[in-house]
C-alpha atoms as a PDB file:
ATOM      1  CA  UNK A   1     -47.358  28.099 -31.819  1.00  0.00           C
ATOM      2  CA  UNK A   2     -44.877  30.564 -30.351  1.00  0.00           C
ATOM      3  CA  UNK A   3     -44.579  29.394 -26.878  1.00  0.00           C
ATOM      4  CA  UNK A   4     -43.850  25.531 -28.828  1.00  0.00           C
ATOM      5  CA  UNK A   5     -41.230  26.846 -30.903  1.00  0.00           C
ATOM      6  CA  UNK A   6     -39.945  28.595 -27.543  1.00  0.00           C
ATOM      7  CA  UNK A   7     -40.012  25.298 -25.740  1.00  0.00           C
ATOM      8  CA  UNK A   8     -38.475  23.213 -28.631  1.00  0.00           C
ATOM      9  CA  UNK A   9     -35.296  25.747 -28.361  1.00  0.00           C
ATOM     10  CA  UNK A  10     -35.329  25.249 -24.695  1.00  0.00           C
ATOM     11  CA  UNK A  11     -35.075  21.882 -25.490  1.00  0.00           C
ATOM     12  CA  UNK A  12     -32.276  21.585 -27.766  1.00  0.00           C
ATOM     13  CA  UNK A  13     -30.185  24.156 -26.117  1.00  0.00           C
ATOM     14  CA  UNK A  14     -30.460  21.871 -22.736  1.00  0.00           C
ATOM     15  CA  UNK A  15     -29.294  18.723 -24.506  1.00  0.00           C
ATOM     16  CA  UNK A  16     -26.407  20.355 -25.868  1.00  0.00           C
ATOM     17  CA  UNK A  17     -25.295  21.144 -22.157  1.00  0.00           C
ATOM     18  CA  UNK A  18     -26.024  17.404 -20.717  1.00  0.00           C
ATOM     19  CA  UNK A  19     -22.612  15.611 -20.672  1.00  0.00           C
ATOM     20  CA  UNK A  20     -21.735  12.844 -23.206  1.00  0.00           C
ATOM     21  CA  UNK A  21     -20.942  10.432 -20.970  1.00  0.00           C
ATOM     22  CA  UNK A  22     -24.728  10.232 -20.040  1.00  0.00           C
ATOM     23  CA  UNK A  23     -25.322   8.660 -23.271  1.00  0.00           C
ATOM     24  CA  UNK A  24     -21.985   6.758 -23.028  1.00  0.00           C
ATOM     25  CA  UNK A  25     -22.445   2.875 -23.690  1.00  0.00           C
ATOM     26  CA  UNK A  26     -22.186   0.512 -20.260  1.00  0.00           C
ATOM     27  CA  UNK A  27     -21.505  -3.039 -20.238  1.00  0.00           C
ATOM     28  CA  UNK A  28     -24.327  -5.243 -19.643  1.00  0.00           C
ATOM     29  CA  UNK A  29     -25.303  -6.573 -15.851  1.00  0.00           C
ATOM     30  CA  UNK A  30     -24.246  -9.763 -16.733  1.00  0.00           C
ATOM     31  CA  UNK A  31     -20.507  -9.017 -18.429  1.00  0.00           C
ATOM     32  CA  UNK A  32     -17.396 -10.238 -16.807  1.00  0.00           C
ATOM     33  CA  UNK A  33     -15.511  -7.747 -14.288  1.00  0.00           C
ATOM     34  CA  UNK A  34     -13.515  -5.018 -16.466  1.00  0.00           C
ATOM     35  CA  UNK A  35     -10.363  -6.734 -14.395  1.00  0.00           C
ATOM     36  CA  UNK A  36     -10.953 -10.344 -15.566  1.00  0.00           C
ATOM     37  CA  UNK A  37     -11.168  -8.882 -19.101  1.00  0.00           C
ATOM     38  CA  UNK A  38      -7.261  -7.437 -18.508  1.00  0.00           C
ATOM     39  CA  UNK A  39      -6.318 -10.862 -17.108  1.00  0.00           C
ATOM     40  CA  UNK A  40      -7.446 -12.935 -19.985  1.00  0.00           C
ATOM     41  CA  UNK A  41      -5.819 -10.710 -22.715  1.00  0.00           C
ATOM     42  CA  UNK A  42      -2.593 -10.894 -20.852  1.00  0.00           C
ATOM     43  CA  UNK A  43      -2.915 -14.415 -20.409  1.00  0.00           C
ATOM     44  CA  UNK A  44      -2.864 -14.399 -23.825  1.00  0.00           C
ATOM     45  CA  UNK A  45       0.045 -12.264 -24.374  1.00  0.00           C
ATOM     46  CA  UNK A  46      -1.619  -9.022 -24.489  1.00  0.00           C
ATOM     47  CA  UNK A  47       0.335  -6.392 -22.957  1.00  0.00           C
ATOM     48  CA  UNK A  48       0.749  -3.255 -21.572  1.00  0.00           C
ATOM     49  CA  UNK A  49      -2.771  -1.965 -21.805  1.00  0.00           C
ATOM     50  CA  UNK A  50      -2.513   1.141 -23.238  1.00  0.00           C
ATOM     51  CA  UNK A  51      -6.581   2.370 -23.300  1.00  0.00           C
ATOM     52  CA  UNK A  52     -10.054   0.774 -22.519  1.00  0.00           C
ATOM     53  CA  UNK A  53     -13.595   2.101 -23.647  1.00  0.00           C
ATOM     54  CA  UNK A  54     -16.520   0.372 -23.976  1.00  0.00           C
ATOM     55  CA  UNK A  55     -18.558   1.027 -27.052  1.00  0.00           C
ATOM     56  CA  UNK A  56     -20.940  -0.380 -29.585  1.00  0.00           C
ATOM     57  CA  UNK A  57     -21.337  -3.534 -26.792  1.00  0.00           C
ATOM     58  CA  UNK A  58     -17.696  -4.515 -26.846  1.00  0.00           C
ATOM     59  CA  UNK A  59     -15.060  -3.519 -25.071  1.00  0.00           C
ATOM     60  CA  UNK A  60     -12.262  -1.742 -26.921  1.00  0.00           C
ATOM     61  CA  UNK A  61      -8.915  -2.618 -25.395  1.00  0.00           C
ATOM     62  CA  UNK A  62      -5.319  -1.402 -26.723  1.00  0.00           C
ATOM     63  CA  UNK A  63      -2.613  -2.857 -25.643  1.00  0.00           C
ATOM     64  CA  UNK A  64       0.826  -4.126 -27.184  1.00  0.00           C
ATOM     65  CA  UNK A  65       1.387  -7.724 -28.720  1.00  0.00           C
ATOM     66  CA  UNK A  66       4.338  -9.003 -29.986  1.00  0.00           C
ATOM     67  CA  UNK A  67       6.065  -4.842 -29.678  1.00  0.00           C
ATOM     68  CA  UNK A  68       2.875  -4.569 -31.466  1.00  0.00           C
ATOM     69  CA  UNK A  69      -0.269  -2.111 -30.784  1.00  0.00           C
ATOM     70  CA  UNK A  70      -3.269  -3.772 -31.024  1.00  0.00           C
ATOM     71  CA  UNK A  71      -6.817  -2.739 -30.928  1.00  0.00           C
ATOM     72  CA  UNK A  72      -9.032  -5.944 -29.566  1.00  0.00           C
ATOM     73  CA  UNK A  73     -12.553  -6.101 -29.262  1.00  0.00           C
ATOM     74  CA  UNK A  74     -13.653  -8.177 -26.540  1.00  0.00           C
ATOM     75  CA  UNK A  75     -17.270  -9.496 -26.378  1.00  0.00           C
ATOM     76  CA  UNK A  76     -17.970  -8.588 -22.517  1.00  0.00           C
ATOM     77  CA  UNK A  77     -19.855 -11.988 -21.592  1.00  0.00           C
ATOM     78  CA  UNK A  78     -17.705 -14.306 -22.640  1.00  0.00           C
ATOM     79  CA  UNK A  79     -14.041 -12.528 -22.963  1.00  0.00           C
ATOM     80  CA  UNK A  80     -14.173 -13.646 -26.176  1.00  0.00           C
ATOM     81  CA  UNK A  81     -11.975 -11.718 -28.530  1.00  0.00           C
ATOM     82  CA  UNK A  82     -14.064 -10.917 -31.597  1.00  0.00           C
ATOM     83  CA  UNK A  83     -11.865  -8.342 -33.746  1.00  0.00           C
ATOM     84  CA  UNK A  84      -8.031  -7.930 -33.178  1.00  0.00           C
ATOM     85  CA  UNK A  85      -6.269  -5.431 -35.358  1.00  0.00           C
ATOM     86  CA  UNK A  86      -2.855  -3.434 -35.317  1.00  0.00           C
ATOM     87  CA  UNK A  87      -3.184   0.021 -34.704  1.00  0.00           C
ATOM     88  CA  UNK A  88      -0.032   1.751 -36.099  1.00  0.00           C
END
């Protein structure tokens, strides 16, 4: 029982050393190039680009619209913009 408790420590304490960008989301094999992504948002006016992540399956882009900041979620298949908010 000891040498499980022992072990389950060992355990813990070794995850909380492992870097979070191991668990970090990655687009899918199939999503469109990070650069098209860019292209289409400032084809549609979108721009500068200010940050990108990817998280929760989208990407999260913010860039300026209108001398407005914007946070746009972009579905990474299709380029499709599914959320666009202003970020103040």
């Amino acid at each position: 029982m000891k040498r499980i408790a022992v072990h389950a420590v060992g355990v813990l304490f070794a995850s909380l050393l492992i870097p979070q960008a191991v668990f970090a989301d990655k687009p899918p094999g199939d999503a469109k190039p990070l650069s098209e992504i860019i292209l289409i948002l400032e084809s549609q006016g979108y721009g500068p680009v200010v940050d990108v992540e990817f998280d929760d399956g989208l990407w999260e882009v913010e860039a300026y619209r209108d001398n407005t900041r914007r946070e746009v979620k972009v579905d990474p298949r299709s380029g499709d913009i599914v959320s666009n908010r202003r970020t103040d």
